[in-house]
PDB file of N, CA and C in Angstrom:
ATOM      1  N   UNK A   1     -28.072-102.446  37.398  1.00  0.00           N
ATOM      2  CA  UNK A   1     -28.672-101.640  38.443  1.00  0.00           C
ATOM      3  C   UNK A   1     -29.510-100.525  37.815  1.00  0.00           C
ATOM      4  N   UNK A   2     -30.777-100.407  38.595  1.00  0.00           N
ATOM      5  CA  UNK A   2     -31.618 -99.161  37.709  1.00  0.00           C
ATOM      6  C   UNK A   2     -30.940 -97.788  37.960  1.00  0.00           C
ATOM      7  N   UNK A   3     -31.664 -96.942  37.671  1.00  0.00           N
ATOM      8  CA  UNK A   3     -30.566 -95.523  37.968  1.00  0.00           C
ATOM      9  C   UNK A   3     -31.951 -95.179  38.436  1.00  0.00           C
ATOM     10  N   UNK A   4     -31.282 -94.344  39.256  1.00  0.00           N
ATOM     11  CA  UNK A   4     -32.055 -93.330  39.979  1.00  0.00           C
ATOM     12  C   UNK A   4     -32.664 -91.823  39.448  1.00  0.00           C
ATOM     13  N   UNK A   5     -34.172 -91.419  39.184  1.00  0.00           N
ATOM     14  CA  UNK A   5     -33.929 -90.114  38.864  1.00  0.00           C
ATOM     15  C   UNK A   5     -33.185 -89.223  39.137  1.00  0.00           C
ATOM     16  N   UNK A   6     -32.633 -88.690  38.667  1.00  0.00           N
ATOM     17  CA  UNK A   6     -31.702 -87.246  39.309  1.00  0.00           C
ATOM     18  C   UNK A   6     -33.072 -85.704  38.446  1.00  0.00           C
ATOM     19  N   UNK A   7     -33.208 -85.373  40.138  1.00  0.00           N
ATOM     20  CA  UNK A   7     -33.723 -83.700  39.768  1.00  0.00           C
ATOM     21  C   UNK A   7     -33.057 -82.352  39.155  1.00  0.00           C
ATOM     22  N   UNK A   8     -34.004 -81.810  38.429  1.00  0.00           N
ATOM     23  CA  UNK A   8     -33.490 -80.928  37.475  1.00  0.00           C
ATOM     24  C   UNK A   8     -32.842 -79.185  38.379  1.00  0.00           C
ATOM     25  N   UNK A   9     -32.102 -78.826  38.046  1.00  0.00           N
ATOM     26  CA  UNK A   9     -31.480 -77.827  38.725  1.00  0.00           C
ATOM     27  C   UNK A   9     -32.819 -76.738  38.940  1.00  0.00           C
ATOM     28  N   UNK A  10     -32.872 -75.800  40.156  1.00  0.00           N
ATOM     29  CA  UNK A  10     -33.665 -74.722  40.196  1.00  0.00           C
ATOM     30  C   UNK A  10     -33.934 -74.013  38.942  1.00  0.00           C
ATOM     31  N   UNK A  11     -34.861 -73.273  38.022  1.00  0.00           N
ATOM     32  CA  UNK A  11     -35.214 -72.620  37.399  1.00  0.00           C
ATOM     33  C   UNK A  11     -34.939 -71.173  37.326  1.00  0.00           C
ATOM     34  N   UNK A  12     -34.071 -70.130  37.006  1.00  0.00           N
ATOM     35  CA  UNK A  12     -33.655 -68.982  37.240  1.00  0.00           C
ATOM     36  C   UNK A  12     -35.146 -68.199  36.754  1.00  0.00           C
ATOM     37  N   UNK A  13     -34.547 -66.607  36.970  1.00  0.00           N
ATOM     38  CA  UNK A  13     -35.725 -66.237  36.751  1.00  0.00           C
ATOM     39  C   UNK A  13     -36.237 -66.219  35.128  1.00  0.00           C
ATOM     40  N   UNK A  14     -34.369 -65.417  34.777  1.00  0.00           N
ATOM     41  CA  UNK A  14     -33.765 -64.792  33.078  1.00  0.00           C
ATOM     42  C   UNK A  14     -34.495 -66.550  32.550  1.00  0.00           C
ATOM     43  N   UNK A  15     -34.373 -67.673  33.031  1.00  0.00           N
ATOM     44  CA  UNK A  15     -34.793 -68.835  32.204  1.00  0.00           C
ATOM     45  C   UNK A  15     -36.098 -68.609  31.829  1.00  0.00           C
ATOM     46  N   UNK A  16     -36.873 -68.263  32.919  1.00  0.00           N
ATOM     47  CA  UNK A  16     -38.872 -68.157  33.088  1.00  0.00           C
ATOM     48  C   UNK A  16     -39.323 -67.285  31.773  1.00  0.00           C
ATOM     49  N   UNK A  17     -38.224 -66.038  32.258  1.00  0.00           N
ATOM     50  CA  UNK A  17     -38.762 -65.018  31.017  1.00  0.00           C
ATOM     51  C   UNK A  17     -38.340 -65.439  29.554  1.00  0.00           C
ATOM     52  N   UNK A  18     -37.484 -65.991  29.422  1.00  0.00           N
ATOM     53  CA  UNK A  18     -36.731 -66.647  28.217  1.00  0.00           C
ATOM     54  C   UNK A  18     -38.063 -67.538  27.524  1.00  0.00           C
ATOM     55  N   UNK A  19     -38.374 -68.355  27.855  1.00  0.00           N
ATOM     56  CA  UNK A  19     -38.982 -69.221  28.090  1.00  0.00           C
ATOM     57  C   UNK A  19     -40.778 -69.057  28.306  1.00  0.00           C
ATOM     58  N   UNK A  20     -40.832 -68.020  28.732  1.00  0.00           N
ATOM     59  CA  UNK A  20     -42.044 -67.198  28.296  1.00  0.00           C
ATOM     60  C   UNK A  20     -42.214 -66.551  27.051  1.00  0.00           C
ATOM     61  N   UNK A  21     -41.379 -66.211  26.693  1.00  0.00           N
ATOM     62  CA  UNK A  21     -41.314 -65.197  26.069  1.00  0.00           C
ATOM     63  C   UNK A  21     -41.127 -65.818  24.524  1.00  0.00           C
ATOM     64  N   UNK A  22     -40.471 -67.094  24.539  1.00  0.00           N
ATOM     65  CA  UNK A  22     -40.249 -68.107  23.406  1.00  0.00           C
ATOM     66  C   UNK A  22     -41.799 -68.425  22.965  1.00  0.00           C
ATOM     67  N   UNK A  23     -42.176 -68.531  23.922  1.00  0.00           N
ATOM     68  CA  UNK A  23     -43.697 -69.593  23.785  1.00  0.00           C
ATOM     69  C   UNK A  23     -44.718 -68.500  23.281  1.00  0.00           C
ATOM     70  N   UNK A  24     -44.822 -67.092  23.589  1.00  0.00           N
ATOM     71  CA  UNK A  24     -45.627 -66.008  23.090  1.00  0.00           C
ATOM     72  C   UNK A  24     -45.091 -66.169  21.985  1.00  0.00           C
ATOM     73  N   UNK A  25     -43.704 -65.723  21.385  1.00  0.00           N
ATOM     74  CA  UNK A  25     -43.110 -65.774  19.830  1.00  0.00           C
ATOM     75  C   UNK A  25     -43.924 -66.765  19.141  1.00  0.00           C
ATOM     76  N   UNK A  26     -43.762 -67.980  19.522  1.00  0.00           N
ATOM     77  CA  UNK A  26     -44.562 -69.483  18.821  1.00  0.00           C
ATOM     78  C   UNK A  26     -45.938 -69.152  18.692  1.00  0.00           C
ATOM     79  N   UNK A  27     -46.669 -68.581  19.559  1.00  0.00           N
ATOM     80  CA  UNK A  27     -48.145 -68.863  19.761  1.00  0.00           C
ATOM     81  C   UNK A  27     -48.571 -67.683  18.646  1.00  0.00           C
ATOM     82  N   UNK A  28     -48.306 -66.307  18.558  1.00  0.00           N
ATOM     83  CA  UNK A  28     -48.232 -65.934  17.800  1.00  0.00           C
ATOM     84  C   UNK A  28     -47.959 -66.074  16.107  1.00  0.00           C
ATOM     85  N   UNK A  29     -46.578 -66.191  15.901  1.00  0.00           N
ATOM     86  CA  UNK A  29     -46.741 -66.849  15.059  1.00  0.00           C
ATOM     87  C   UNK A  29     -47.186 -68.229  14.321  1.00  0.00           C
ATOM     88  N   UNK A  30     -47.665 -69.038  15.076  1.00  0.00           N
ATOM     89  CA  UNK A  30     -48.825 -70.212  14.520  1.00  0.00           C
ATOM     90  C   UNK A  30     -50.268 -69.388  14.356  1.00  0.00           C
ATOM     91  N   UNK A  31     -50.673 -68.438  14.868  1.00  0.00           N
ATOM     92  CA  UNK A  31     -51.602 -67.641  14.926  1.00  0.00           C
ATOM     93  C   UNK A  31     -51.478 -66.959  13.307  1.00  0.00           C
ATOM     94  N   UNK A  32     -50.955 -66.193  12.924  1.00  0.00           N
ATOM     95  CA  UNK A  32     -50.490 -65.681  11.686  1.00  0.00           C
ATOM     96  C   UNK A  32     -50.781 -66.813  10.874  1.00  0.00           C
ATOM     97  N   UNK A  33     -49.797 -67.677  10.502  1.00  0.00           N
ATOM     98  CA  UNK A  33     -49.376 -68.740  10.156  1.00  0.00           C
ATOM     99  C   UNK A  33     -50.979 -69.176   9.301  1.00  0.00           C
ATOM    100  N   UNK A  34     -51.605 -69.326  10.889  1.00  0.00           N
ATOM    101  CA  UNK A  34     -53.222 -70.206  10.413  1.00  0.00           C
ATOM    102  C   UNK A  34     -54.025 -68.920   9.453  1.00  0.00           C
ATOM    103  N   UNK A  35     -53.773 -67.649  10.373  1.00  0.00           N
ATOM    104  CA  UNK A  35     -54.668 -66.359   9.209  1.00  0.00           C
ATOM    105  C   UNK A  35     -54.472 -66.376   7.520  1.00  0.00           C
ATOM    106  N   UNK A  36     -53.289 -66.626   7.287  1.00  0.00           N
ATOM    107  CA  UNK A  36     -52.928 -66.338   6.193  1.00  0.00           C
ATOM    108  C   UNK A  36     -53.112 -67.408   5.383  1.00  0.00           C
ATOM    109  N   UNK A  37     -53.271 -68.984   6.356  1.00  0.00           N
ATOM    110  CA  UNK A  37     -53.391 -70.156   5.700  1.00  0.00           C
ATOM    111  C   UNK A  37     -55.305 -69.900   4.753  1.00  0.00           C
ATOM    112  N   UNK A  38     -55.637 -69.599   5.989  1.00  0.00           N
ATOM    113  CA  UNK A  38     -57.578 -69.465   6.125  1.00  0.00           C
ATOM    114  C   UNK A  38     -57.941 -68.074   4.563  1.00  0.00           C
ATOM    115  N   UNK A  39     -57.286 -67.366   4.981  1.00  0.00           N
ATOM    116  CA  UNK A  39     -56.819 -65.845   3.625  1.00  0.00           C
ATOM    117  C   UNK A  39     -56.884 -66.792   2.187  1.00  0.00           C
ATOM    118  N   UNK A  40     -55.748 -67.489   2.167  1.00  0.00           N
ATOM    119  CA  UNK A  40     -54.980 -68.146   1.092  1.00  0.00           C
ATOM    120  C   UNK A  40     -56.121 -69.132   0.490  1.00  0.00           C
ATOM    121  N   UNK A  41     -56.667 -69.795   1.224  1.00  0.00           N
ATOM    122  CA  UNK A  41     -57.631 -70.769   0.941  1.00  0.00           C
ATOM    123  C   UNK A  41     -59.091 -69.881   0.273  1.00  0.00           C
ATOM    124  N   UNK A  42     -59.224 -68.792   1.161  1.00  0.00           N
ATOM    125  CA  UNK A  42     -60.504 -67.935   0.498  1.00  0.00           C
ATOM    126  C   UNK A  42     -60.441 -67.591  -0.841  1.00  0.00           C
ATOM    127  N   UNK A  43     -59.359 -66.901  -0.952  1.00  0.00           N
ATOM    128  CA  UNK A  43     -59.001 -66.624  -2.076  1.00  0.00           C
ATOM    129  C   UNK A  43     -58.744 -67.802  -3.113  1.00  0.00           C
ATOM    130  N   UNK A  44     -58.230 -68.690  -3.149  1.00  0.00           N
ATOM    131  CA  UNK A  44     -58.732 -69.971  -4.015  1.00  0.00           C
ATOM    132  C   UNK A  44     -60.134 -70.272  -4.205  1.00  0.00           C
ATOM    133  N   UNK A  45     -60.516 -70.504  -2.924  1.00  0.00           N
ATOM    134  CA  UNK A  45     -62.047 -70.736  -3.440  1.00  0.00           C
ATOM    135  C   UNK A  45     -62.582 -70.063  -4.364  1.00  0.00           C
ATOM    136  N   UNK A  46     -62.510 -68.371  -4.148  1.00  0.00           N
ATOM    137  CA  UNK A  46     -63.224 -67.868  -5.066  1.00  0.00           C
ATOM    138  C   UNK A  46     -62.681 -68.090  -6.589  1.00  0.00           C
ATOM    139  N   UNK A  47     -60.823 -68.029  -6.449  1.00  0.00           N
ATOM    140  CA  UNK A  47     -60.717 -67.654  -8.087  1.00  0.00           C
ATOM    141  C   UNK A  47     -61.351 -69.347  -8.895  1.00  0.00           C
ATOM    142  N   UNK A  48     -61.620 -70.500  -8.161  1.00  0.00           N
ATOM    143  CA  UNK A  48     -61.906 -71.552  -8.673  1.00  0.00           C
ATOM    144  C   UNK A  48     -63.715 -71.874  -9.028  1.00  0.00           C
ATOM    145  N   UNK A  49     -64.418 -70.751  -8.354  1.00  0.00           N
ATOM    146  CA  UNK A  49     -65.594 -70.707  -8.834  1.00  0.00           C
ATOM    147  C   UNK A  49     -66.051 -70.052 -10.118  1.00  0.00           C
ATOM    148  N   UNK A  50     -64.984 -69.168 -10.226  1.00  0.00           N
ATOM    149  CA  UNK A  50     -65.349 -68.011 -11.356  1.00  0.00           C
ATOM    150  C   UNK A  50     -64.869 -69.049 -12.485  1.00  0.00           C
ATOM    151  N   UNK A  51     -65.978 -68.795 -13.834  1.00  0.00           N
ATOM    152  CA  UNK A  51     -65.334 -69.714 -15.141  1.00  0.00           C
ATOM    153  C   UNK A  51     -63.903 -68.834 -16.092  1.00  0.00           C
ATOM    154  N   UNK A  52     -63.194 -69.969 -16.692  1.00  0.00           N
ATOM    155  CA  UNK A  52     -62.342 -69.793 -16.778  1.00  0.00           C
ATOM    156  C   UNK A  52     -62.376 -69.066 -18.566  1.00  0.00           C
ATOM    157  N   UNK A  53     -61.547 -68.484 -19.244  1.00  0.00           N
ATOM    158  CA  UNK A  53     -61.856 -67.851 -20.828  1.00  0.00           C
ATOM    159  C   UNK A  53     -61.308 -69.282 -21.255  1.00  0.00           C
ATOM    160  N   UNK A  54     -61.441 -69.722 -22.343  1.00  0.00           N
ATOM    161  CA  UNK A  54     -60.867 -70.834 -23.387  1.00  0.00           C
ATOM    162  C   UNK A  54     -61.404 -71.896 -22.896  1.00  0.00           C
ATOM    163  N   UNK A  55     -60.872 -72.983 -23.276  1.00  0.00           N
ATOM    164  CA  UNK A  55     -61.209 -74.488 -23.041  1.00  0.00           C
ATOM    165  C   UNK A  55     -61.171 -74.439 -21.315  1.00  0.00           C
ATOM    166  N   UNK A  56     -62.633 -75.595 -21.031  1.00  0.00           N
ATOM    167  CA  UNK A  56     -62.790 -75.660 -19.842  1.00  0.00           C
ATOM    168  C   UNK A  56     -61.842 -76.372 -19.410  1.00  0.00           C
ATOM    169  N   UNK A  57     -61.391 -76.879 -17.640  1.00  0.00           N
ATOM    170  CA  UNK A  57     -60.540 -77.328 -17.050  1.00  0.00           C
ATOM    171  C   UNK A  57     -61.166 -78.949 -16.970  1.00  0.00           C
ATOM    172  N   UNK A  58     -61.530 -79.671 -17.790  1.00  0.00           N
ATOM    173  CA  UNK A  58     -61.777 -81.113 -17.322  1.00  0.00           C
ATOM    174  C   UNK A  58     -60.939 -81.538 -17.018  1.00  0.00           C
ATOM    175  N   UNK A  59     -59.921 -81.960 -18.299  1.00  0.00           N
ATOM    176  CA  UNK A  59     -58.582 -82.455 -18.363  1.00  0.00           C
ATOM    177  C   UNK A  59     -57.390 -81.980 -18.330  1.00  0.00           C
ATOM    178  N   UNK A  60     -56.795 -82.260 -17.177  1.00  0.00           N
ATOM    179  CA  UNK A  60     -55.256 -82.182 -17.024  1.00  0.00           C
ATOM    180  C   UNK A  60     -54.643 -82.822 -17.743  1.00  0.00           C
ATOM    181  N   UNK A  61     -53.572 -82.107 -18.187  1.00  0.00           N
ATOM    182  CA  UNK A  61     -51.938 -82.745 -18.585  1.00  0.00           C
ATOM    183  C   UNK A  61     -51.737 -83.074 -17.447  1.00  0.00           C
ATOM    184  N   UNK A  62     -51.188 -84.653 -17.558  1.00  0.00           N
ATOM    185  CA  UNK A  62     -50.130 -85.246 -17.061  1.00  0.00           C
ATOM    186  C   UNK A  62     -48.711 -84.915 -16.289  1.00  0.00           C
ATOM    187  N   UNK A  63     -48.420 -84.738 -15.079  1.00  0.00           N
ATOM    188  CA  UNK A  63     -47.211 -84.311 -14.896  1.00  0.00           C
ATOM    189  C   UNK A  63     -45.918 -84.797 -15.166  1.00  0.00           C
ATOM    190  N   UNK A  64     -46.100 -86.198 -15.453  1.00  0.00           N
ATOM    191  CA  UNK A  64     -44.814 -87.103 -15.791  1.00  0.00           C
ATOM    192  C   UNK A  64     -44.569 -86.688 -17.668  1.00  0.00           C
TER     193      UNK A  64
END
C-alpha cells in the first residue's frame, strides 16, 4: 500500500527566527570565506610574478 503524505507540524515563531538567523550566520560567512579566498589568490599571483634569487623554478623535485 502507498503511504500517504503526512503534513509537517505548524512552524513556531522561536523556529522562523532560529532559522533566519542560521541562514544570515551561513551567508555571511561564505561571504568572508570567498574574500579571503579572492585576498589569498592576489597575493599569490603577485609573489609568483616577481623572479625568484638562485636557480630558476623550471624543475620540481618529485614528491614521491
Amino acid at each position: 500500500m502507498a503511504k500517504t503524505p503526512k503534513s509537517s507540524p505548524p512552524k513556531s515563531a522561536k523556529t522562523k527566527a532560529n532559522r533566519a538567523r542560521r541562514r544570515k550566520l551561513l551567508l555571511t560567512l561564505r561571504l568572508t570565506v570567498q574574500k579571503e579566498k579572492a585576498e589569498r589568490s592576489e597575493r599569490h599571483a603577485g609573489i609568483k610574478q616577481e623572479p625568484r634569487e638562485g636557480r630558476p623554478r623550471t624543475r620540481r623535485a618529485s614528491r614521491r
